[in-house]
Protein backbone atom coordinates (compact mmCIF):
# COMPACT_ATOMS: atom_id res chain seq x y z
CA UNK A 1 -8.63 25.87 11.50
CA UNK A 2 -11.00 24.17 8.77
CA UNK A 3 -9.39 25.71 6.27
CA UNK A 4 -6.69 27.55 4.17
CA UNK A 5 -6.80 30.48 1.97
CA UNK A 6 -5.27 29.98 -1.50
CA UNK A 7 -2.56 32.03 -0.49
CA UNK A 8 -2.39 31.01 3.36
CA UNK A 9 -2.13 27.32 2.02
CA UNK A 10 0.94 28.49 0.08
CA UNK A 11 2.24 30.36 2.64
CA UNK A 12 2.16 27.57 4.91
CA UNK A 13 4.56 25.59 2.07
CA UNK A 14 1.94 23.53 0.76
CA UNK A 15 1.50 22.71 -2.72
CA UNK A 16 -1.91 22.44 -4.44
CA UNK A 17 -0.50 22.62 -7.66
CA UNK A 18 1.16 18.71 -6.86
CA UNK A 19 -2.48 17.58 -7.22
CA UNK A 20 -4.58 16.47 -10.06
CA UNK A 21 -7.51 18.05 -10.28
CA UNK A 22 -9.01 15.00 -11.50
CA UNK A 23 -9.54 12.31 -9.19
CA UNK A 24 -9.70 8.71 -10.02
CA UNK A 25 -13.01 7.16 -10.37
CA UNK A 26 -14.87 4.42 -8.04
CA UNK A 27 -13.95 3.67 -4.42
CA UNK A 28 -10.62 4.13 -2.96
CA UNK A 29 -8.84 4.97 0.49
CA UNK A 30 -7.11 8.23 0.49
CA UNK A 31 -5.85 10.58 3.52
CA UNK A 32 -6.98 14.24 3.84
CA UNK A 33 -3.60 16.40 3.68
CA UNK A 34 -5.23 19.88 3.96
CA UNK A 35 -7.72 21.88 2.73
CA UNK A 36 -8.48 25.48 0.58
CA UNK A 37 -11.55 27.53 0.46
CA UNK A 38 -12.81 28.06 -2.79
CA UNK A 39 -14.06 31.66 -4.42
CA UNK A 40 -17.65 30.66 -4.55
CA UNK A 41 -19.19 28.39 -1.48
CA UNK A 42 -17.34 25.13 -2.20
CA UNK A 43 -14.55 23.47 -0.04
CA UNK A 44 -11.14 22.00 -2.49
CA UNK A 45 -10.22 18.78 -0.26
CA UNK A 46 -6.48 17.75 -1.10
CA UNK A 47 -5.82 14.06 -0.92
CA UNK A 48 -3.01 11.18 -1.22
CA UNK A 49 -3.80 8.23 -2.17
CA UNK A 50 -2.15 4.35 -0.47
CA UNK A 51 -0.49 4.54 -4.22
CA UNK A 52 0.82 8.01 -3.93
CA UNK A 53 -1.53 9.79 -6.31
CA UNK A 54 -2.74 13.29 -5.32
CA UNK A 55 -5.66 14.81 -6.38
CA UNK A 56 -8.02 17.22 -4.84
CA UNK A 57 -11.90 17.08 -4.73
CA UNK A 58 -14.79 19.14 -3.82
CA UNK A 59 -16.97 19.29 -1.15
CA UNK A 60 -20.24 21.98 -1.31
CA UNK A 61 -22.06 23.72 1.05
CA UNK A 62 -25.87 22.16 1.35
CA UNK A 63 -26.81 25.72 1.50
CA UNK A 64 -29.41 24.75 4.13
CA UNK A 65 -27.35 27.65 6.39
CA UNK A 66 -26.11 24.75 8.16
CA UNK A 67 -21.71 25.59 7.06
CA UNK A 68 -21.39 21.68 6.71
CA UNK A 69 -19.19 21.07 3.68
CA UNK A 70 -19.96 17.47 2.27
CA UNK A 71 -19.56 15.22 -0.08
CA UNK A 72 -23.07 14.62 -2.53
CA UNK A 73 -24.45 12.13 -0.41
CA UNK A 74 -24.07 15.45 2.96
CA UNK A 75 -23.09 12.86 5.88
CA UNK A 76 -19.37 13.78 6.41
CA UNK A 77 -18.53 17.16 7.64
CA UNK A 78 -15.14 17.26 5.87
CA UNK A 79 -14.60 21.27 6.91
CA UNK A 80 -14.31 20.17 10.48
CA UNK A 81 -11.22 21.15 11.84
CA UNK A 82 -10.11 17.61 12.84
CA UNK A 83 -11.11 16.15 9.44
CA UNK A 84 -7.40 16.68 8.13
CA UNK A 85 -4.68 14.46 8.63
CA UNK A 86 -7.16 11.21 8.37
CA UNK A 87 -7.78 8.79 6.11
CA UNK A 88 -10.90 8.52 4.25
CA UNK A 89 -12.80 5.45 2.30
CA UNK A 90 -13.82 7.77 -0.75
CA UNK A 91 -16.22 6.99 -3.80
CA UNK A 92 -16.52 9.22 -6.60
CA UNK A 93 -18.42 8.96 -9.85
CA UNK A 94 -19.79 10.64 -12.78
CA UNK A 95 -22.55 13.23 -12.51
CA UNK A 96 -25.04 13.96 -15.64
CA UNK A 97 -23.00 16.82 -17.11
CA UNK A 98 -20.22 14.20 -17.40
CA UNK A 99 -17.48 15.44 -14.53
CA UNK A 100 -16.17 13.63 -11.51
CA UNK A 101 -18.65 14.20 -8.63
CA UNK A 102 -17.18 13.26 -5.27
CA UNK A 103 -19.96 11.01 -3.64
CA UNK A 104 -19.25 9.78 -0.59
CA UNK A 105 -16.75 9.53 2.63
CA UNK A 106 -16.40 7.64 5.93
CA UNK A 107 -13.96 7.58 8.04
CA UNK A 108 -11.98 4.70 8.92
């Protein structure tokens, strides 16, 4: 599955609402622990931290009809179906309307 529902990820006895909706800032490690499809064409990415802090970012469709769901920088697929459970080397930063923008992720 690449994803949950709102409601399937709560049926499934997860908890989104144990997660910050505002990441930390810079580059970090952090392992994927599920993710929920959003209303419009984005992809809410649920994460733990190697200090224990969760938080969730986004990932958007390139809308190039390619169904990737990336990070701003569009090299990880994070919506693949394997993506979850892994742990991720994660930068995020500020974008010009002054909000955390989730830049990057590889693998490791």
């Amino acid at each position: 599955m690449r994803a949950y529902s709102f409601r399937g990820a709560l049926e499934a006895g997860l908890e989104p609402g144990a997660y910050q909706a505002e990441p930390p800032l810079g580059s970090f490690k952090a392992r994927l622990d599920f993710k929920v499809w959003g209303k419009t064409p984005v992809l809410r990415c649920f994460f733990t931290d190697a200090n224990g802090r969760k938080f969730s970012l986004i990932a958007t469709d390139p809308k190039d009809g390619s169904r990737r769901y990336t990070p701003k920088d569009g090299m990880l697929d994070i919506s693949a179906p394997e993506a979850t459970g892994k742990w991720y080397a994660l930068t995020t930063g500020v974008n010009s309307k002054r909000k955390t923008a989730w830049l990057t992720a590889t693998e490791i």
